[in-house]
Protein backbone atom coordinates (compact mmCIF):
# COMPACT_ATOMS: atom_id res chain seq x y z
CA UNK A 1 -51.30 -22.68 -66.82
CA UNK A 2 -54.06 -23.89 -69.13
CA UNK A 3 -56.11 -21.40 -70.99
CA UNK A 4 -58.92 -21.88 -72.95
CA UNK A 5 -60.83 -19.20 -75.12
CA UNK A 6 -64.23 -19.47 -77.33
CA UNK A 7 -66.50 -17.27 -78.61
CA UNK A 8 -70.17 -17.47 -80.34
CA UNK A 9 -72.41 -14.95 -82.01
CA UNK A 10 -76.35 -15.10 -80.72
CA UNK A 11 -79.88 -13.49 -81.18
CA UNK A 12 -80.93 -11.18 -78.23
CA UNK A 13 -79.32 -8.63 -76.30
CA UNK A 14 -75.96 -8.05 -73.97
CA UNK A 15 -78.54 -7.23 -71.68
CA UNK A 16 -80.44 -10.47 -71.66
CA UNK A 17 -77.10 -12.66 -72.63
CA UNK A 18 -75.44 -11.10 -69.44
CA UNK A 19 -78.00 -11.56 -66.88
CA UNK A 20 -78.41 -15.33 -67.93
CA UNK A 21 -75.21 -16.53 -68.22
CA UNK A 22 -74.01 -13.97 -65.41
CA UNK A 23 -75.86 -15.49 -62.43
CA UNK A 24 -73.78 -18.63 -62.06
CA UNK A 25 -77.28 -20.26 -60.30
CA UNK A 26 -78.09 -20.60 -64.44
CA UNK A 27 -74.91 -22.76 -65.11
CA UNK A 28 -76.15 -26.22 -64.74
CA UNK A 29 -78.91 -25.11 -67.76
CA UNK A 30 -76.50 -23.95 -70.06
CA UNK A 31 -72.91 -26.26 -68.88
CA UNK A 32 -72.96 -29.83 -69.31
CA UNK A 33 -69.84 -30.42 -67.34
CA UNK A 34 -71.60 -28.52 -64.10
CA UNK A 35 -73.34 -31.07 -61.50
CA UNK A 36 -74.68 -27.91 -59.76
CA UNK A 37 -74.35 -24.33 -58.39
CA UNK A 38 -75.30 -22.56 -55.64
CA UNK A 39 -75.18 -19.09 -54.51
CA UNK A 40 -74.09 -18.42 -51.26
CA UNK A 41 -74.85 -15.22 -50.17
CA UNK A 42 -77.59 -13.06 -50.62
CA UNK A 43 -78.10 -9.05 -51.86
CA UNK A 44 -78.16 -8.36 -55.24
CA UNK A 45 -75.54 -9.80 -57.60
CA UNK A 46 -72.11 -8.17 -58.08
CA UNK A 47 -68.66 -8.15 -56.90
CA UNK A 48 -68.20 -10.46 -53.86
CA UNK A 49 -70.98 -12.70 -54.70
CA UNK A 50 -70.15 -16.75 -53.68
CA UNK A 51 -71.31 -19.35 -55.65
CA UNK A 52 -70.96 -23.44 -54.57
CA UNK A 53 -70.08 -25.10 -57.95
CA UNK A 54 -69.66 -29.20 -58.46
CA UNK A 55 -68.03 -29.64 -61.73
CA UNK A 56 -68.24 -33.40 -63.24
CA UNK A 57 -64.75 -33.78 -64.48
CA UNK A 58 -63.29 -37.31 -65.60
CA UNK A 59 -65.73 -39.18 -63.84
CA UNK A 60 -65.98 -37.48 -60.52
CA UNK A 61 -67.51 -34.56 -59.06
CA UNK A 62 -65.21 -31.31 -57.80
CA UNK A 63 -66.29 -28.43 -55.87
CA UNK A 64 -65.52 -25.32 -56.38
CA UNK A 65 -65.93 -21.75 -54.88
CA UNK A 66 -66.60 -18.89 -57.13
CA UNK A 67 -66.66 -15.48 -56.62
CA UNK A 68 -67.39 -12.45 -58.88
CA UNK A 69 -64.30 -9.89 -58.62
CA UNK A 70 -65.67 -8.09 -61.80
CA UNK A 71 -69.25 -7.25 -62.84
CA UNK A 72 -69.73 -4.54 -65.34
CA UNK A 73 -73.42 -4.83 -66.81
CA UNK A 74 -74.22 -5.86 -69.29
CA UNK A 75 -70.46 -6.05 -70.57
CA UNK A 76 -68.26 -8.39 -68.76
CA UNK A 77 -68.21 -10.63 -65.42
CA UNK A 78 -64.67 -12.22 -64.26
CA UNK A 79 -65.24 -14.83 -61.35
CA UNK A 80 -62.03 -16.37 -59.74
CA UNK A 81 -62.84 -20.28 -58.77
CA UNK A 82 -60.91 -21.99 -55.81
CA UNK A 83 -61.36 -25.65 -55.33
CA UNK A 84 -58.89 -28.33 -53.80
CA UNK A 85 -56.08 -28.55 -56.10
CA UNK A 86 -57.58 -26.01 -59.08
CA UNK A 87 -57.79 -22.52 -59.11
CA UNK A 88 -59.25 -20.56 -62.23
CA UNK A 89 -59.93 -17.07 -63.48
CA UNK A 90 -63.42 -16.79 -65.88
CA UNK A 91 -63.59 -13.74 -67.81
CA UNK A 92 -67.07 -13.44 -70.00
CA UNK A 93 -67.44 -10.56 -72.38
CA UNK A 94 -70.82 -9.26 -73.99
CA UNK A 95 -70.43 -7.06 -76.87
CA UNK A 96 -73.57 -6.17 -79.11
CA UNK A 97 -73.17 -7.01 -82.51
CA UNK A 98 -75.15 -5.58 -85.79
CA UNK A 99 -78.29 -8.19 -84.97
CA UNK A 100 -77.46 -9.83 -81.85
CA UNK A 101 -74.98 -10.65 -79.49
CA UNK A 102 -70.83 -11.81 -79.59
CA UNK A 103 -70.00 -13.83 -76.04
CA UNK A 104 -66.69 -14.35 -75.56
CA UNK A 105 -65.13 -16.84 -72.72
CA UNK A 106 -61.80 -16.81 -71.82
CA UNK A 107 -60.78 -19.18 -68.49
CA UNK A 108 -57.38 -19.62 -66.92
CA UNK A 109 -56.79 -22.50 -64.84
CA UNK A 110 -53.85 -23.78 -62.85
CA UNK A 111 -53.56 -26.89 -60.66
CA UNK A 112 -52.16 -26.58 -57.38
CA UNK A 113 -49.58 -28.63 -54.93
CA UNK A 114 -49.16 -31.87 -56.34
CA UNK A 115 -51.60 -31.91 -59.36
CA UNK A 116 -49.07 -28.72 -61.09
CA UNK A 117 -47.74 -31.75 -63.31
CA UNK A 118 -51.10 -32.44 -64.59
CA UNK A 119 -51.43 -28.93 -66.59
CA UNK A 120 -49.28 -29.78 -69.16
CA UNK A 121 -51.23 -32.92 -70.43
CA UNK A 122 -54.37 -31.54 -69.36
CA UNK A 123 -54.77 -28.65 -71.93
CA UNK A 124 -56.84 -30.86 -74.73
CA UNK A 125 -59.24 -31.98 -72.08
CA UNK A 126 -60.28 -28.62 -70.67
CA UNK A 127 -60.29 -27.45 -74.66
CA UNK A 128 -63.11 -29.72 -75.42
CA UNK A 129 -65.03 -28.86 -71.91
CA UNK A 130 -64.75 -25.12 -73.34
CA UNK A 131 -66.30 -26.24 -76.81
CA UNK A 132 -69.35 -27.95 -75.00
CA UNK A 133 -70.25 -25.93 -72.47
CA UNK A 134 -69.86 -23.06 -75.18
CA UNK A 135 -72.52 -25.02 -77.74
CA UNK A 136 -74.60 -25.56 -74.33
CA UNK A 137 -74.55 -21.56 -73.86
CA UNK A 138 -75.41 -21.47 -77.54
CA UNK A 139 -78.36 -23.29 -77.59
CA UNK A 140 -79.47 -22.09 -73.92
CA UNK A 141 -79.72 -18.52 -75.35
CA UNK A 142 -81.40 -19.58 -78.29
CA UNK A 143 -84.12 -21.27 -76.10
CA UNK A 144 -83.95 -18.11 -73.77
CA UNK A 145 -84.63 -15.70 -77.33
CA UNK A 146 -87.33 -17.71 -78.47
């Protein structure tokens, strides 16, 4: 399994940090390593909501299928992310802080059938797609509390 975890600190609420970086639809603004999303369904959001995901990864595009299995406004969203050979657990966190807000990502991945070798080389790759799509959340929420 490869895990990566980061965190940041921003200006505005959980409120507003949670219902931008909650709706998946948002991830292409904030993600560098996301193509595109999609929702799938319709209602409001919440558990069982389907997103379409195409993640640029090493030069070629991936889709994935994400659903939300835990949404607890304005606090924390998990979404567990199928695709061909990957599968992967996102758990986001939103915890007010004295002026602002702390974020904190933590995703689980594991490749399936024949790709399980790649996992153990794979770790410093997915490490730095954590630490840019992070700064991209950064800077998206900035915009967003300006």
């Amino acid at each position: 399994m490869i895990r990566v975890q980061e965190s940041l600190i921003c200006d505005g609420s959980p409120e507003d940090a949670f219902s931008f970086i909650g709706d998946l639809q948002n991830l292409p603004d904030w993600d560098p390593g996301i193509a595109s999303s999609k929702r799938l369904d319709s209602g409001p959001l919440g558990v069982g909501s389907i997103y379409h995901v195409v993640a640029k990864f090493m030069g070629a595009r991936v889709s994935m299928e994400y659903e939300v299995t835990r949404f607890e406004p304005p606090k924390r969203i998990v979404l567990e992310g199928r695709g061909m050979n990957l599968h992967a657990i996102d758990d986001i966190r939103f915890d007010a802080t004295g002026t602002g807000t702390r974020v904190q990502y933590r995703a689980d991945f594991r490749f399936l059938g024949s790709m399980r070798w790649a996992e153990k080389i794979m770790q410093p790759a997915f490490n730095r797609i954590a630490e840019r799509a992070m700064r991209g959340m950064k800077e998206a929420l900035i915009r967003r509390a300006a």
